[in-house]
N, C-alpha and C. Protein backbone atom coordinates (compact mmCIF):
# COMPACT_ATOMS: atom_id res chain seq x y z
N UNK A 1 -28.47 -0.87 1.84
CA UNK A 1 -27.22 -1.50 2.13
C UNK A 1 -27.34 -2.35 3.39
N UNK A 2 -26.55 -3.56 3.79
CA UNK A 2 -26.91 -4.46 4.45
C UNK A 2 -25.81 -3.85 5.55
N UNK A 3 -25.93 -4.18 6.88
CA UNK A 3 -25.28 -3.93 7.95
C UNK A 3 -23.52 -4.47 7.68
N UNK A 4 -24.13 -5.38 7.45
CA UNK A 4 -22.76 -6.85 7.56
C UNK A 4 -22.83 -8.03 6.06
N UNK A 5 -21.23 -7.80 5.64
CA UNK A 5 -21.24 -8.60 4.35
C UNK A 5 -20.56 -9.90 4.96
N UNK A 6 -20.90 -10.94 4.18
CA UNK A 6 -20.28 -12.00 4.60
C UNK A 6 -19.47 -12.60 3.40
N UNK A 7 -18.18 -12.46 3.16
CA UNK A 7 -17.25 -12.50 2.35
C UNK A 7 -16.68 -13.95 2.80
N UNK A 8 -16.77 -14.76 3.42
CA UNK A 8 -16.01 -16.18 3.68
C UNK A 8 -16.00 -16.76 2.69
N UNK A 9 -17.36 -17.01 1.40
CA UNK A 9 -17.10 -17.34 0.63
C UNK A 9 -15.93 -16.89 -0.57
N UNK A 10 -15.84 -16.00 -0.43
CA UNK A 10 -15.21 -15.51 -1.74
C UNK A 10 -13.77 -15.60 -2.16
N UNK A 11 -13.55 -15.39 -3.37
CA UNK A 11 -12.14 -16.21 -3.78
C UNK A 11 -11.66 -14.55 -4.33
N UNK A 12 -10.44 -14.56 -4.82
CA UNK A 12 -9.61 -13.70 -4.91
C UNK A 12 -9.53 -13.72 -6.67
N UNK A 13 -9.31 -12.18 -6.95
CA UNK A 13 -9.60 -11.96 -8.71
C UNK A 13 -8.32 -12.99 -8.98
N UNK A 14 -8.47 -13.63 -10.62
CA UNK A 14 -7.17 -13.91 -10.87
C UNK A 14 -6.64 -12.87 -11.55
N UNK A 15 -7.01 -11.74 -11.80
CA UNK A 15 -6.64 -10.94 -12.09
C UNK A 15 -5.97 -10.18 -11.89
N UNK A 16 -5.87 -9.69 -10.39
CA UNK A 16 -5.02 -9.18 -9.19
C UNK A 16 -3.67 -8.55 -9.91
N UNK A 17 -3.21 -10.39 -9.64
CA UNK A 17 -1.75 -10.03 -9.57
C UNK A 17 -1.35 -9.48 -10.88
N UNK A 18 -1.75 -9.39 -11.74
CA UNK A 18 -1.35 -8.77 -13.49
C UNK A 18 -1.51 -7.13 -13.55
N UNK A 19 -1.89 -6.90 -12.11
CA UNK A 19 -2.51 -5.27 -12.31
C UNK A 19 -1.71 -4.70 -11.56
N UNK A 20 -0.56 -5.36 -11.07
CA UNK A 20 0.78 -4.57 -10.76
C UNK A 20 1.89 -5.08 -10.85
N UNK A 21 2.32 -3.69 -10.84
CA UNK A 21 3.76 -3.70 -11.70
C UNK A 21 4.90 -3.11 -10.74
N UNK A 22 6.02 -3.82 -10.48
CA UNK A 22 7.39 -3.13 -9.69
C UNK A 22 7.54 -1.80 -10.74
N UNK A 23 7.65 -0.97 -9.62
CA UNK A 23 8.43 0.16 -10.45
C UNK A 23 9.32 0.97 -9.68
N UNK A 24 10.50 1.75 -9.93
CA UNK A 24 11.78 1.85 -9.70
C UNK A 24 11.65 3.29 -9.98
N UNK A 25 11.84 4.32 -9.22
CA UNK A 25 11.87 5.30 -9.08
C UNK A 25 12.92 6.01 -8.43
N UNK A 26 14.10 7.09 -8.94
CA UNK A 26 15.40 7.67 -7.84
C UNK A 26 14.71 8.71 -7.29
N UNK A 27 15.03 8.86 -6.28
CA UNK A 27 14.72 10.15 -5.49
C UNK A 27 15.71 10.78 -4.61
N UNK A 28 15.51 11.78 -4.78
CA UNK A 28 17.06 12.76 -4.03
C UNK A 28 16.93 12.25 -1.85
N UNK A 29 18.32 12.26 -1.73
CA UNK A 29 18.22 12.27 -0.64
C UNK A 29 17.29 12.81 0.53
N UNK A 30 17.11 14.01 0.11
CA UNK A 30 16.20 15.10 1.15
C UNK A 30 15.10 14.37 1.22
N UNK A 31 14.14 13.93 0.30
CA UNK A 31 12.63 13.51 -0.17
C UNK A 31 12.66 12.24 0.50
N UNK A 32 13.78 11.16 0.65
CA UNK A 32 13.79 9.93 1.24
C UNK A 32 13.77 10.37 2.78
N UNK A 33 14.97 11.49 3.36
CA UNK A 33 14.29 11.53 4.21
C UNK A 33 13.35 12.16 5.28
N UNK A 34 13.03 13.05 4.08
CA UNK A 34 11.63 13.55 4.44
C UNK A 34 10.46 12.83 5.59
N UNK A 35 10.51 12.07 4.43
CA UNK A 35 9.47 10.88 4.39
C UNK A 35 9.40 9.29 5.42
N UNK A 36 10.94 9.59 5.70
CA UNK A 36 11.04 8.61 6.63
C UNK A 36 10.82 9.47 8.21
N UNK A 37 11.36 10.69 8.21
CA UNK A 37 11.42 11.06 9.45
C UNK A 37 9.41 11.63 9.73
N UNK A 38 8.83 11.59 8.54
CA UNK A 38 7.31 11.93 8.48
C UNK A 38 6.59 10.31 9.56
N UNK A 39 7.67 9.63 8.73
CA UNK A 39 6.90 8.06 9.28
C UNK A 39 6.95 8.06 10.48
N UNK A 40 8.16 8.44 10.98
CA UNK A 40 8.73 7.85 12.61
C UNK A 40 7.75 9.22 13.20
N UNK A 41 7.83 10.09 12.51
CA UNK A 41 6.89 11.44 13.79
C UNK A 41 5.27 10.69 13.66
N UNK A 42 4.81 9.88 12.65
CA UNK A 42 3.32 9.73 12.97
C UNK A 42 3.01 8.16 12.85
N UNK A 43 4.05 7.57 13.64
CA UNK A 43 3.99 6.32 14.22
C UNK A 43 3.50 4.78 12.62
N UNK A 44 4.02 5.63 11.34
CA UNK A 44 3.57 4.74 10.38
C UNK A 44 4.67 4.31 10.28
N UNK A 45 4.94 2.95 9.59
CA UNK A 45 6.02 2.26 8.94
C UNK A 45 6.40 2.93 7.93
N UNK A 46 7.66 2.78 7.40
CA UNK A 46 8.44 3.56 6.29
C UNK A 46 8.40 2.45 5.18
């Protein structure tokens, strides 16, 4: 394996964007904010 890749050339799949999909999920109050107060205690974005 080489130390260092040099990616400047490279172009982006066109494929990408077809390999996701919005998806819409309900979730109970508690679990939303579970998850938000998880974010703010370990400094991640929600």
């Amino acid at each position: 394996m080489k130390h260092n890749y040099d990616f400047s050339q490279s172009i982006k799949s066109p494929y990408f964007k077809k390999l996701q999909k919005p998806v819409t999920i309900e979730l109970k109050e508690e679990v939303v904010n579970y998850f938000s107060q998880l974010a703010e205690e370990t400094g991640i974005s929600y």
